[in-house]
Protein backbone atom coordinates (compact mmCIF):
# COMPACT_ATOMS: atom_id res chain seq x y z
CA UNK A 1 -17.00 -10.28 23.04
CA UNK A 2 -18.51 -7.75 20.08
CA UNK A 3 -20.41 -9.75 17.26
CA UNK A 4 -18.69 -9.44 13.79
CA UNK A 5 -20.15 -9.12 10.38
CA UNK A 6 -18.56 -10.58 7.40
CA UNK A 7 -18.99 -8.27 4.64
CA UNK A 8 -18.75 -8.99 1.58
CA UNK A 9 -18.84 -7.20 -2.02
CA UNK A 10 -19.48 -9.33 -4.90
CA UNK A 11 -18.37 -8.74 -8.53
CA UNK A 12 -19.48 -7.46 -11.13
CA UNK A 13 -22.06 -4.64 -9.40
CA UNK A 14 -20.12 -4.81 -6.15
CA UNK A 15 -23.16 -4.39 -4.25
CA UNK A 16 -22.26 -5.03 -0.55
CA UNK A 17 -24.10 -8.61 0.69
CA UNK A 18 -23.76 -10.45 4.05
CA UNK A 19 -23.65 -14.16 2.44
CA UNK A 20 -20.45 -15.35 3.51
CA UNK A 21 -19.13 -15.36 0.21
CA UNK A 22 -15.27 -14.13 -0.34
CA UNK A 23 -14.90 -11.17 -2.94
CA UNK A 24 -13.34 -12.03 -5.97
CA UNK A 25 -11.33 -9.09 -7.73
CA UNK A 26 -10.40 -9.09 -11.42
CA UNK A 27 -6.64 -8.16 -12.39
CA UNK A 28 -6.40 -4.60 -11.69
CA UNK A 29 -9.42 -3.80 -9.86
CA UNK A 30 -10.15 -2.86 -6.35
CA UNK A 31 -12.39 -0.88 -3.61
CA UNK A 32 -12.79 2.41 -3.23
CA UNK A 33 -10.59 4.03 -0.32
CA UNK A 34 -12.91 4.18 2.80
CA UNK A 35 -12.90 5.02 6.68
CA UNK A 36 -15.53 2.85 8.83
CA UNK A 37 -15.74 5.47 12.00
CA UNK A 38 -17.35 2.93 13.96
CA UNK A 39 -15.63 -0.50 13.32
CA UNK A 40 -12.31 -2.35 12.95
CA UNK A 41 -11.76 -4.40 9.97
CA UNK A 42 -9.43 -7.17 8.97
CA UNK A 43 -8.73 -8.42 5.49
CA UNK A 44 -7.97 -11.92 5.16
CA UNK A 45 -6.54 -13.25 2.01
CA UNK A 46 -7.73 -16.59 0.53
CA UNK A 47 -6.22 -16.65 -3.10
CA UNK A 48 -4.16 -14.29 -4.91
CA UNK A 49 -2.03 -11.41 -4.09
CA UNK A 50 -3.59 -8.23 -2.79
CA UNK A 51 -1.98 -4.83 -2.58
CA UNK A 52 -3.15 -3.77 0.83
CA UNK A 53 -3.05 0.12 2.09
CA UNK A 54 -3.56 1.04 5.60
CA UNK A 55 -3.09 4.63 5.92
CA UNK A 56 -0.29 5.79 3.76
CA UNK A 57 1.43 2.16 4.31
CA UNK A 58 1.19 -0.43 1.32
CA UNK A 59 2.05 -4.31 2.13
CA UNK A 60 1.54 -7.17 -0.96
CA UNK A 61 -0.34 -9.77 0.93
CA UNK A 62 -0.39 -13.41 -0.43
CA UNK A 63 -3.17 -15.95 0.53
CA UNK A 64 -3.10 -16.93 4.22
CA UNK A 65 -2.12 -13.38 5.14
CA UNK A 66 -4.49 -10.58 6.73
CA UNK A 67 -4.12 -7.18 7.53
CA UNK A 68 -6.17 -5.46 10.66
CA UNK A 69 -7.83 -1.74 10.12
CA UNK A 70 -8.28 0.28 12.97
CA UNK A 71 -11.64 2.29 12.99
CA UNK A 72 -11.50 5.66 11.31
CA UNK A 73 -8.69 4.59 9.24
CA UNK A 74 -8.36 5.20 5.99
CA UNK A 75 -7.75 1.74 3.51
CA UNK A 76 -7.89 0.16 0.19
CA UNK A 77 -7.32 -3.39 -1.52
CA UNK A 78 -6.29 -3.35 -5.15
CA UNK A 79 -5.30 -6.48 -7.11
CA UNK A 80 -2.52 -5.42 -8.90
CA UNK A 81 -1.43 -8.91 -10.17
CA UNK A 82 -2.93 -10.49 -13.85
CA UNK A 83 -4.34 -13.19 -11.92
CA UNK A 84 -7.64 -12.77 -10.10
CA UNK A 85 -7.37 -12.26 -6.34
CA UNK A 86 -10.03 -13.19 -3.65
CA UNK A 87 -10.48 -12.16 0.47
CA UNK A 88 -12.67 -11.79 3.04
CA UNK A 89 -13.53 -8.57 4.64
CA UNK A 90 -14.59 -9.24 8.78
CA UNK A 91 -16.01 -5.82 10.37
CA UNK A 92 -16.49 -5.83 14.05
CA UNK A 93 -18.61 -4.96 15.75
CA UNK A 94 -21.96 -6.00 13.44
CA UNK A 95 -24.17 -3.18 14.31
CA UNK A 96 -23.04 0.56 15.25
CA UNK A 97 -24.59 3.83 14.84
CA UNK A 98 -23.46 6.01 12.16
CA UNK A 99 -22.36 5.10 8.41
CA UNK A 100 -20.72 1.98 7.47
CA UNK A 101 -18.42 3.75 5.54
CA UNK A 102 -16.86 6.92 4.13
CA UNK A 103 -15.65 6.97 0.96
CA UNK A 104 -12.20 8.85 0.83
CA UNK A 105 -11.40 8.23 -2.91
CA UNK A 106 -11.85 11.57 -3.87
CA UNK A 107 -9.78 13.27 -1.20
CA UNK A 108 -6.02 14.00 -1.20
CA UNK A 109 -3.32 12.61 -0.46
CA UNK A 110 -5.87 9.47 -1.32
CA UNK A 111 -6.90 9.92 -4.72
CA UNK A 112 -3.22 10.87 -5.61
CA UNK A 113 -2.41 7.21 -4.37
CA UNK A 114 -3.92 4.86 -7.10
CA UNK A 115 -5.41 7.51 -9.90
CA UNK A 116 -4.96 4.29 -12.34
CA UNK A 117 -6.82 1.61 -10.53
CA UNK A 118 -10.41 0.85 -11.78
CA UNK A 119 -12.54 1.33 -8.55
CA UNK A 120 -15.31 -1.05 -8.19
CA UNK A 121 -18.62 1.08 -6.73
């Protein structure tokens, strides 16, 4: 079995941290819209209601639900709710050569998908 790394992105500065600690998002905020070419995620949701993209496919996930992101796929979480929303992000495997991430916000059809979210960086 591959190790996994919880990562983890903590508001306000959304610096990226490996604490353990779930991400809590603030009424219409979100992530920026990234590939990880070398590892599968999956978004678990502890509190809230997330709007979830996996490709071009959007689900509303409520706490206790979790959506699974292949590797090179593109994704985002928003919380489009008023309430604040909180998950955990698991990337597997821990360690892998190249980037941890690449930032698709700024490519189409992407940035065409949420142009009035406020993207945390």
């Amino acid at each position: 079995m591959g190790q996994a790394l919880v990562a983890v992105r903590s508001q306000p500065d959304w610096q990226q941290t490996l604490d353990g600690r779930p991400r809590e998002d603030a009424a219409g905020h979100g992530t920026s819209i990234p590939q990880h070419p070398e590892r599968e995620e999956i978004i678990y949701i502890e509190d809230g209601v997330a709007e979830q993209w996996v490709g071009r496919e959007k689900r509303k996930l409520k706490a206790g639900e979790c959506a699974f992101i292949p590797k090179k796929v593109v994704h985002a979480i928003f919380n489009s709710s008023k309430k604040p929303m909180t998950f955990l992000a698991i990337l597997s495997p821990a360690r892998a050569k190249g980037p941890f991430l690449v930032d698709c916000y700024n490519e189409e059809p992407w940035r065409s998908l949420r142009p009035d979210a406020k993207r945390g960086r």
